[in-house]
N, C-alpha and C. Protein backbone atom coordinates (compact mmCIF):
# COMPACT_ATOMS: atom_id res chain seq x y z
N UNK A 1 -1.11 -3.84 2.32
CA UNK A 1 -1.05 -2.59 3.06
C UNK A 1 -1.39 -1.45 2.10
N UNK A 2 -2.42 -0.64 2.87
CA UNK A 2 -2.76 0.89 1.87
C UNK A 2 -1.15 1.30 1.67
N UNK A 3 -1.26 2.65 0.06
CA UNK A 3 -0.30 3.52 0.37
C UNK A 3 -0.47 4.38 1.55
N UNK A 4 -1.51 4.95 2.64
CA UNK A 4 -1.68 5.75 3.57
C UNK A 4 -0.51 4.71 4.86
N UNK A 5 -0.97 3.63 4.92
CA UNK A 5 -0.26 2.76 6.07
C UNK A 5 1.12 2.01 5.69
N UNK A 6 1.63 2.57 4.17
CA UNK A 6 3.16 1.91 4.33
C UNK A 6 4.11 3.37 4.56
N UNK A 7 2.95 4.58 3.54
CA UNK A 7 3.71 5.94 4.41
C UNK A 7 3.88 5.78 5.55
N UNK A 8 3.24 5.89 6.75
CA UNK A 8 3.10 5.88 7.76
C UNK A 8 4.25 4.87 8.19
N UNK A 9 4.70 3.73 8.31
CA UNK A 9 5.47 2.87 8.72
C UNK A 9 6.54 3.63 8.17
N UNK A 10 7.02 3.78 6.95
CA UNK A 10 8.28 3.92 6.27
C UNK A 10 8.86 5.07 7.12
N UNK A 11 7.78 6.15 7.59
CA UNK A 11 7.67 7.42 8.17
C UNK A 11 8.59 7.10 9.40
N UNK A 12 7.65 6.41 9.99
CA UNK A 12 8.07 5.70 11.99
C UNK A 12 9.32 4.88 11.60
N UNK A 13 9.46 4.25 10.36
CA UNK A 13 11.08 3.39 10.72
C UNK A 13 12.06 4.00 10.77
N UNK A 14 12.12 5.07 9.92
CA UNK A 14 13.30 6.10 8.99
C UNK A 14 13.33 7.28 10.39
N UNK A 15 12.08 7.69 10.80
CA UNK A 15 12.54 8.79 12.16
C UNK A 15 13.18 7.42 13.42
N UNK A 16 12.99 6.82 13.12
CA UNK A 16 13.87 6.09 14.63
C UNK A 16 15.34 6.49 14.73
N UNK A 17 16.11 6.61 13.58
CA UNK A 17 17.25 6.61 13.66
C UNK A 17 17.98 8.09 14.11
N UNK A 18 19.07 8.08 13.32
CA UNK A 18 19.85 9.38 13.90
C UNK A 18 18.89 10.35 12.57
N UNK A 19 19.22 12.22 12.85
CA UNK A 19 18.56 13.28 12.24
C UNK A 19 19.39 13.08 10.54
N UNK A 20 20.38 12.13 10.11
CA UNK A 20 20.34 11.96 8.98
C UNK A 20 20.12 11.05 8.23
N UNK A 21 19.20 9.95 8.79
CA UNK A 21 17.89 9.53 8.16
C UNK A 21 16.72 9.48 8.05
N UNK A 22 16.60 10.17 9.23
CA UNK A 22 14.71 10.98 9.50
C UNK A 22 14.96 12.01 7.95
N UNK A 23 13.69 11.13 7.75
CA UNK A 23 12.80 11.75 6.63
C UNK A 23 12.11 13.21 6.18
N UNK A 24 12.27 14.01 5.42
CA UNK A 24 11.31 14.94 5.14
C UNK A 24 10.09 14.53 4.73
N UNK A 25 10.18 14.20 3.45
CA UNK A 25 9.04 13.84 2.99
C UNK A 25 8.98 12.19 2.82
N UNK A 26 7.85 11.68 2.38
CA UNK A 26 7.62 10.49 2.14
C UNK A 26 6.68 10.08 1.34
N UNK A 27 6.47 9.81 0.18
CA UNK A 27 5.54 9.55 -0.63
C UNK A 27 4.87 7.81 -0.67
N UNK A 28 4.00 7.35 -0.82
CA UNK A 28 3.55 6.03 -1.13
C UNK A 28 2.07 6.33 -2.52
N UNK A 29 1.94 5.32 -3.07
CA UNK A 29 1.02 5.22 -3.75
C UNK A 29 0.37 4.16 -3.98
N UNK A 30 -0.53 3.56 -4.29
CA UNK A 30 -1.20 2.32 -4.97
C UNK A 30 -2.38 2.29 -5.40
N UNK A 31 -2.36 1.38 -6.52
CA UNK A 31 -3.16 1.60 -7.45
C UNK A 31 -4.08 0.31 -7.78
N UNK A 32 -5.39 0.44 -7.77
CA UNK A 32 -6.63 -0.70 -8.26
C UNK A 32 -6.72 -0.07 -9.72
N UNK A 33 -7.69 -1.79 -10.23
CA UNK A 33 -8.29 -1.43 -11.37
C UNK A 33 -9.72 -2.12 -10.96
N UNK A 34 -10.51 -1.22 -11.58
CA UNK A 34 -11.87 -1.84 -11.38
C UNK A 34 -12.99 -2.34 -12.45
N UNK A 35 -13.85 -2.59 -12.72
CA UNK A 35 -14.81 -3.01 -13.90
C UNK A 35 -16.12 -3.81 -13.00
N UNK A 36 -17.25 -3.34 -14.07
CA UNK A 36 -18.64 -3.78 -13.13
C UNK A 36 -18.76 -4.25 -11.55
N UNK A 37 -17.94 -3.06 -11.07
CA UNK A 37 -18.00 -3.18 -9.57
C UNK A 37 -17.25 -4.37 -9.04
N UNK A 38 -16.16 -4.87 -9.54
CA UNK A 38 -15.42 -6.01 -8.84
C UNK A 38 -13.90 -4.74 -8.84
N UNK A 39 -13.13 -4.82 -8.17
CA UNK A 39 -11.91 -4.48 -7.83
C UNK A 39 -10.57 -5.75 -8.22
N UNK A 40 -9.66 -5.13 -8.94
CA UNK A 40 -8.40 -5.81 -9.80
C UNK A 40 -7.62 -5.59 -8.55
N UNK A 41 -6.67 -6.22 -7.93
CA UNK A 41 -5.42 -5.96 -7.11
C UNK A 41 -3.89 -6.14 -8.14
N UNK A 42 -3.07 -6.26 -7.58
CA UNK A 42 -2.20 -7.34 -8.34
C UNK A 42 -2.89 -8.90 -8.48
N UNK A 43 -2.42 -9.71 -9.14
CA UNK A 43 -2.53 -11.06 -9.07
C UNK A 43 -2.02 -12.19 -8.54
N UNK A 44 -2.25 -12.42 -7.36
CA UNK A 44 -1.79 -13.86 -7.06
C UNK A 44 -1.16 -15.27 -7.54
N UNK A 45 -1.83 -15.14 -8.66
CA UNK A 45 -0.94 -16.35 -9.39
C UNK A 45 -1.48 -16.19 -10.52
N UNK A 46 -0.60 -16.87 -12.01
CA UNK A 46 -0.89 -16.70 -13.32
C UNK A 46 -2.02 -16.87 -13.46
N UNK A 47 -2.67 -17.95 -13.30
CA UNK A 47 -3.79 -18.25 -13.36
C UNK A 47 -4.91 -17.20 -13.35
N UNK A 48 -4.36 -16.51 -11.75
CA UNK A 48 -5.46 -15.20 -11.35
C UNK A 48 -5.39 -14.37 -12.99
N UNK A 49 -3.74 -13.94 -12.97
CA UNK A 49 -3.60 -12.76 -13.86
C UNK A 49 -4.76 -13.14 -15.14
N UNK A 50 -4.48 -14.28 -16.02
CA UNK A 50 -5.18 -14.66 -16.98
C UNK A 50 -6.33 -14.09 -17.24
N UNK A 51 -7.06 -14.77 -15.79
CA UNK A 51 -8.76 -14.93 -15.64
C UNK A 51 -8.84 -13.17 -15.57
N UNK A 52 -8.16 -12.15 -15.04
CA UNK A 52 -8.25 -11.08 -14.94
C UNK A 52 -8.29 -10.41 -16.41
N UNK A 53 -6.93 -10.42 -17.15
CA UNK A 53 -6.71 -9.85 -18.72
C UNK A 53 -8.08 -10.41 -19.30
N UNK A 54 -8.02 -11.55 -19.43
CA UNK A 54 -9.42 -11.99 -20.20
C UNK A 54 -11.01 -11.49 -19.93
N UNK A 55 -10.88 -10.36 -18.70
CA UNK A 55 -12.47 -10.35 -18.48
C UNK A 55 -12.04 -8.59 -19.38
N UNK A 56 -10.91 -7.83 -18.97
CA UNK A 56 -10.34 -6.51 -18.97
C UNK A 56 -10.55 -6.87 -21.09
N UNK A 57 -10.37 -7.33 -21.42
CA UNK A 57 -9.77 -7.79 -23.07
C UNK A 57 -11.52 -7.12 -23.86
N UNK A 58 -10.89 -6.08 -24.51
CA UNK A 58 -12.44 -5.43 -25.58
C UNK A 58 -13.65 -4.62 -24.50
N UNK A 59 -12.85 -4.03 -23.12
CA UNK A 59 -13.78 -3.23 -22.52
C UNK A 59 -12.87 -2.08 -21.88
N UNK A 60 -13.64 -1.33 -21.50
CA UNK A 60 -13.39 -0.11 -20.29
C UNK A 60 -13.49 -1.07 -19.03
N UNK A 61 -12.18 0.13 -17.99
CA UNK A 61 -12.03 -0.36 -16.72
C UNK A 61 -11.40 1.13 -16.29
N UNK A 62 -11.57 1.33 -15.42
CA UNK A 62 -11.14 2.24 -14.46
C UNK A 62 -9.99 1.86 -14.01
N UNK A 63 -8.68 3.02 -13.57
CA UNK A 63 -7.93 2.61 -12.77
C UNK A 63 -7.99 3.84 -11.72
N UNK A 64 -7.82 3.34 -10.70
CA UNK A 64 -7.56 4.46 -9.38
C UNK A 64 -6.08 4.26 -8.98
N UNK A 65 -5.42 5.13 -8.75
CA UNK A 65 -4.06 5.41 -8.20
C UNK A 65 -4.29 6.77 -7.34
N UNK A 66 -3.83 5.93 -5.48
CA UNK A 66 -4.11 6.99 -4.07
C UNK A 66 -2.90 6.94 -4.30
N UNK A 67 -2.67 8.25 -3.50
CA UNK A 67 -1.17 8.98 -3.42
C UNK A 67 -1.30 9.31 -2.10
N UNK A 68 -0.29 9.00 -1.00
CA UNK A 68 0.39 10.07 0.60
C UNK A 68 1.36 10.38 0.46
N UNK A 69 1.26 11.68 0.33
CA UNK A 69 2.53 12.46 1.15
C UNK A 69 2.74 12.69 2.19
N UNK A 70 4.15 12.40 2.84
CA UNK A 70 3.88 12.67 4.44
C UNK A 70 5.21 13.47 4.38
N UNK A 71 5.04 14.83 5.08
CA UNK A 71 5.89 15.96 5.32
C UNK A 71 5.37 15.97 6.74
N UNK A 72 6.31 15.68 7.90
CA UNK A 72 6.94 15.76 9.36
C UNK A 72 5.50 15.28 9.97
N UNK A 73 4.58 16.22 10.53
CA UNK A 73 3.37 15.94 10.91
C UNK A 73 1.89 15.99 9.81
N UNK A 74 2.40 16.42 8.58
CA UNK A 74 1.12 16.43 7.61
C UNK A 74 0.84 15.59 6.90
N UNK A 75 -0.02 15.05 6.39
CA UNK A 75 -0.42 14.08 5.44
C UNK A 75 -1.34 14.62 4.52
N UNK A 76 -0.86 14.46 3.35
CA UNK A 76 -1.75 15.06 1.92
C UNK A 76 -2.45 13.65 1.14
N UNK A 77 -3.43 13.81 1.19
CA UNK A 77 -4.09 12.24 0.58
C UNK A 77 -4.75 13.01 -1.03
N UNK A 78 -4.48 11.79 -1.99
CA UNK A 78 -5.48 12.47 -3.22
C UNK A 78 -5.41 10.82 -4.09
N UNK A 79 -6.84 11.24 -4.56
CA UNK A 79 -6.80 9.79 -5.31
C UNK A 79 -7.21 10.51 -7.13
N UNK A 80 -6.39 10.24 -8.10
CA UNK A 80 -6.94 10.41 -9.56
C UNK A 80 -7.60 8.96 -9.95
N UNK A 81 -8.35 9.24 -11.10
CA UNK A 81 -8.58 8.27 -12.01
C UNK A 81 -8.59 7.97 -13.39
N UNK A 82 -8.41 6.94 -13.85
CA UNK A 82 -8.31 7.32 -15.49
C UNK A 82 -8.75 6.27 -15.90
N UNK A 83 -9.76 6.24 -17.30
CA UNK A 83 -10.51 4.53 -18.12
C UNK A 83 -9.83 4.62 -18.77
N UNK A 84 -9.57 3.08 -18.74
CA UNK A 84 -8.69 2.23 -20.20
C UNK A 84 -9.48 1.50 -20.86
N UNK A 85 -9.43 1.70 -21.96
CA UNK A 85 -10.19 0.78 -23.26
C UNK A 85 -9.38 -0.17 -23.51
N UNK A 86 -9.56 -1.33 -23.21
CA UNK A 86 -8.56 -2.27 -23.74
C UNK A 86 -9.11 -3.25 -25.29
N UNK A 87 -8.09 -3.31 -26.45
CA UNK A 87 -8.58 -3.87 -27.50
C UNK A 87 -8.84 -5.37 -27.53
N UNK A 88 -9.01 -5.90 -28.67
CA UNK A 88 -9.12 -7.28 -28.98
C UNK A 88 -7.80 -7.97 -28.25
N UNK A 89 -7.48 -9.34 -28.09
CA UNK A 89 -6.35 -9.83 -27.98
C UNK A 89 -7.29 -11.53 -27.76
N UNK A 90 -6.25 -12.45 -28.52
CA UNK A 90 -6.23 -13.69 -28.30
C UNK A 90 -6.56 -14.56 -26.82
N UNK A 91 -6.73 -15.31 -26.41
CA UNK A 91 -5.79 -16.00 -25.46
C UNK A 91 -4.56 -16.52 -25.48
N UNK A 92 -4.10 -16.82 -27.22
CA UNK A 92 -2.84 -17.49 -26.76
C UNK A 92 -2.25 -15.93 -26.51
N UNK A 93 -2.28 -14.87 -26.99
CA UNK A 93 -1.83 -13.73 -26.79
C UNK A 93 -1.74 -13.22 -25.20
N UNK A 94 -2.92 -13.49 -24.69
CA UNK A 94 -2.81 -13.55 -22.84
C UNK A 94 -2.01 -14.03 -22.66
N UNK A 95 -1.92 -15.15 -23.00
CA UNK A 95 -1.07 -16.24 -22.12
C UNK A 95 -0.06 -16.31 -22.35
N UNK A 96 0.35 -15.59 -23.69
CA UNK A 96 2.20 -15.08 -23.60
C UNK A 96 2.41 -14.21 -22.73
N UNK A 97 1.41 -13.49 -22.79
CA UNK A 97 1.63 -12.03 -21.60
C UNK A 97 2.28 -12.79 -20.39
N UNK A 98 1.13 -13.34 -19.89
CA UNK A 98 1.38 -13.82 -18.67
C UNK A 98 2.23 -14.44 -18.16
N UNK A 99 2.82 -15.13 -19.76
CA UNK A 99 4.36 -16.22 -19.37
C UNK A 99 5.01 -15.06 -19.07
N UNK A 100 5.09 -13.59 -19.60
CA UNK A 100 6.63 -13.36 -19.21
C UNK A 100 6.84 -12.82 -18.11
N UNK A 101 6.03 -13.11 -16.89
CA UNK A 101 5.65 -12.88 -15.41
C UNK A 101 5.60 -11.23 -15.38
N UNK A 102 5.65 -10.15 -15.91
CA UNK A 102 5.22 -9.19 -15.66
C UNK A 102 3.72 -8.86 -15.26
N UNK A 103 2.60 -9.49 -15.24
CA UNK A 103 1.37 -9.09 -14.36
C UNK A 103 0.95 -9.37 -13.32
N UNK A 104 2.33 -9.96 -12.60
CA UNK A 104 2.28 -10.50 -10.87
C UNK A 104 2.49 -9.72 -10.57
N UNK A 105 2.82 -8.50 -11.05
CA UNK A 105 3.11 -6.92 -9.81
C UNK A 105 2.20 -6.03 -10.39
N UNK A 106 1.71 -6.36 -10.99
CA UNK A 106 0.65 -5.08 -11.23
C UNK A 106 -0.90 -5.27 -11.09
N UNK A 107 -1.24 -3.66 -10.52
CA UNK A 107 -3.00 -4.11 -9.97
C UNK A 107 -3.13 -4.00 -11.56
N UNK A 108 -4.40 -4.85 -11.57
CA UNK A 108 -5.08 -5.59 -12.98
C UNK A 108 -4.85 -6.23 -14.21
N UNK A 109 -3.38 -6.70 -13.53
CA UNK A 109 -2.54 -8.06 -14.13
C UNK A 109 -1.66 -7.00 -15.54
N UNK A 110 -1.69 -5.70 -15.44
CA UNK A 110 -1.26 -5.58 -16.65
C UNK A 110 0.08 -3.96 -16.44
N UNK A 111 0.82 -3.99 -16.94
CA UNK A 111 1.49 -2.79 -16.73
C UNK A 111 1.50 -1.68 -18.60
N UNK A 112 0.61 -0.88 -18.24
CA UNK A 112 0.71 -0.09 -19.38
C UNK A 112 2.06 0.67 -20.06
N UNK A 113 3.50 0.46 -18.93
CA UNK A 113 4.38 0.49 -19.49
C UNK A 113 5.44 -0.48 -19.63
N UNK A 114 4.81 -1.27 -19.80
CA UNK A 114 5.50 -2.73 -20.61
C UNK A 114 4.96 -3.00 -21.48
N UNK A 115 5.29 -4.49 -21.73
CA UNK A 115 4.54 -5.23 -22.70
C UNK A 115 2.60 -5.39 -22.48
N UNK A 116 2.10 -4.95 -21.25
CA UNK A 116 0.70 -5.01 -21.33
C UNK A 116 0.08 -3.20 -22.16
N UNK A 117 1.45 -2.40 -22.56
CA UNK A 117 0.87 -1.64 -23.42
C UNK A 117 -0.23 -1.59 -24.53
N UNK A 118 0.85 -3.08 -24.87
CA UNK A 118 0.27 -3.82 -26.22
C UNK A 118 -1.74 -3.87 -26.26
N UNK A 119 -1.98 -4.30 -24.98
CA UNK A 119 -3.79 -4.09 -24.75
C UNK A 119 -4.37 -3.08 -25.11
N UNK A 120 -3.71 -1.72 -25.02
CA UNK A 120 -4.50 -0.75 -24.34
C UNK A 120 -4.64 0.23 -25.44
N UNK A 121 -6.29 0.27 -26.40
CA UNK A 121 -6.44 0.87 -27.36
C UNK A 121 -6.25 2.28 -27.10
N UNK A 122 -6.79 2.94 -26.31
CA UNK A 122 -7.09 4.35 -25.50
C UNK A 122 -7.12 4.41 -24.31
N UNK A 123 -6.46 5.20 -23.71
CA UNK A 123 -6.80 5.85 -22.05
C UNK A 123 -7.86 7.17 -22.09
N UNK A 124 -8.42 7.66 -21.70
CA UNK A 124 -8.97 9.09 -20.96
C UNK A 124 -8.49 8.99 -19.53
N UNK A 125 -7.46 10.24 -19.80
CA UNK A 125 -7.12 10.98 -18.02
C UNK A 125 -5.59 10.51 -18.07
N UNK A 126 -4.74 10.58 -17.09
CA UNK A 126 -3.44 10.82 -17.31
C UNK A 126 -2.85 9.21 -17.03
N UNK A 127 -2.24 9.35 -18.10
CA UNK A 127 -0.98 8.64 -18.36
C UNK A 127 -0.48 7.77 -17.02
N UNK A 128 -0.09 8.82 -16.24
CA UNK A 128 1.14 8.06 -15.15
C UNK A 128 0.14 7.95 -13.86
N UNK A 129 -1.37 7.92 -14.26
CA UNK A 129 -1.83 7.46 -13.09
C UNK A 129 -2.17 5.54 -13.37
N UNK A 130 -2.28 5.49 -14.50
CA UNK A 130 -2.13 4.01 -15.06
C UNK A 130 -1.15 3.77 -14.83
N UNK A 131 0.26 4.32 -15.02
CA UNK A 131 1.72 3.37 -14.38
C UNK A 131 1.44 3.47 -12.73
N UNK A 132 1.08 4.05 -12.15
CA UNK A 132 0.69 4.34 -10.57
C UNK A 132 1.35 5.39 -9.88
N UNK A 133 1.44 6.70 -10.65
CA UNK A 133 1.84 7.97 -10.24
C UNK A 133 2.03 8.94 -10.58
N UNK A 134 0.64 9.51 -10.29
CA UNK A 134 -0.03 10.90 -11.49
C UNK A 134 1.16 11.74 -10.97
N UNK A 135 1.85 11.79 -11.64
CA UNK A 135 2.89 12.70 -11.88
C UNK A 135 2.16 14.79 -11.59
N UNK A 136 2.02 14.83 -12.80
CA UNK A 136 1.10 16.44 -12.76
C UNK A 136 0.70 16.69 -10.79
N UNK A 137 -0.35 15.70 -10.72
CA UNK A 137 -1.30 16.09 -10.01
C UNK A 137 -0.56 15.89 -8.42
N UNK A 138 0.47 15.53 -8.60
CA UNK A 138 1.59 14.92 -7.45
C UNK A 138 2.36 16.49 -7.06
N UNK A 139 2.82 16.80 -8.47
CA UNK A 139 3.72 18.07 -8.24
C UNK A 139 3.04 19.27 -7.95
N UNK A 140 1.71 19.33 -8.64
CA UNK A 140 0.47 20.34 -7.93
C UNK A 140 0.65 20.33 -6.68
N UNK A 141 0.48 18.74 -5.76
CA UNK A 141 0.40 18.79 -4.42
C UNK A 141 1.48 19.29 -3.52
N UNK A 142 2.84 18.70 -3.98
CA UNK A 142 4.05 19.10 -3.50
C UNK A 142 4.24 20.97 -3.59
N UNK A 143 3.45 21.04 -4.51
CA UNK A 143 4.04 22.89 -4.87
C UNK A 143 3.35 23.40 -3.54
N UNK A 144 2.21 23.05 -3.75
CA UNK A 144 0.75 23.50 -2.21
C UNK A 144 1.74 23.19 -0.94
N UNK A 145 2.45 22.11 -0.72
CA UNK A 145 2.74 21.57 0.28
C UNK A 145 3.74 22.56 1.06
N UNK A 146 4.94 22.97 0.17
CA UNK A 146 6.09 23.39 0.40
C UNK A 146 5.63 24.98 0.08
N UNK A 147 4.22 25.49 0.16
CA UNK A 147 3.71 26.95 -0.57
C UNK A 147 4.54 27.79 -1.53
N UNK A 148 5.11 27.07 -2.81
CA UNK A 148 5.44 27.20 -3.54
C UNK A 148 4.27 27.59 -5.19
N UNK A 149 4.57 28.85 -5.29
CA UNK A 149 3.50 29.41 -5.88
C UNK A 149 3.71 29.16 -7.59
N UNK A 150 1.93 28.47 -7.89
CA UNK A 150 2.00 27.84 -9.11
C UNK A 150 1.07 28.71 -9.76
N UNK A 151 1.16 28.79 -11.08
CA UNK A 151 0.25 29.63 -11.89
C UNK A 151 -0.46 29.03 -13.36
């Protein structure tokens, strides 16, 4: 499920109830990684993750992280992006990664704030859009949202 369509659900479950669990706001996000035009999700099984780190291992990849906000009837959509250079690394070095099941939840088998830090020679572009939530560019939106004046 997009982040646009689990906002949306989380939105419709939470207003069913009584006015003190209807929602103000609602945020969702999710995040791809991409490289020579193939798209990273999370990984399905170790195996996947592997075959994934090992193509990502001594190149650039893009990550995209979409963001919804949903305030009552509005929806704010924005997508950032940021390249990761990822360095040298082994296979047996993958394949410890991979034992310690942290790249089954993350799009492109790797979480830049864990142990798949360890990959990642350089980023260009922000930080917490690689963990999956450009922070900055989130609170920009929220300030716009609530017309809370930024300078």
């Amino acid at each position: 499920m997009t982040a646009l369509g689990k906002v949306r659900e989380v939105y419709e479950r939470l207003s069913k109830g009584d006015d003190a669990t209807r929602p103000d706001v609602v945020i969702g996000a999710d995040t791809m990684v991409t490289m020579d035009g193939e798209m990273y999700g999370k990984p399905k099984t170790p195996e996947h993750a592997f075959e994934v780190l090992k193509r990502l291992v001594g190149r650039t990849h893009v990550v995209y992280t979409g963001v919804v906000i949903k305030y009552h009837e509005k929806e704010v959509k924005f997508t950032e992006s940021c390249s990761v250079q990822f360095g040298k690394a082994t296979d047996a070095q993958i394949q410890a990664y991979v034992d310690t099941g942290e790249p089954l939840d993350k799009a492109g088998g790797y979480g830049i704030q864990g142990l798949g830090g360890n990959f990642v020679e350089r980023i260009e572009g922000d930080y917490f859009t690689v963990v999956g939530l450009p922070m900055y560019r989130l609170s920009v939106e929220l300030c716009k949202l609530f017309n809370y004046p930024i300078d």
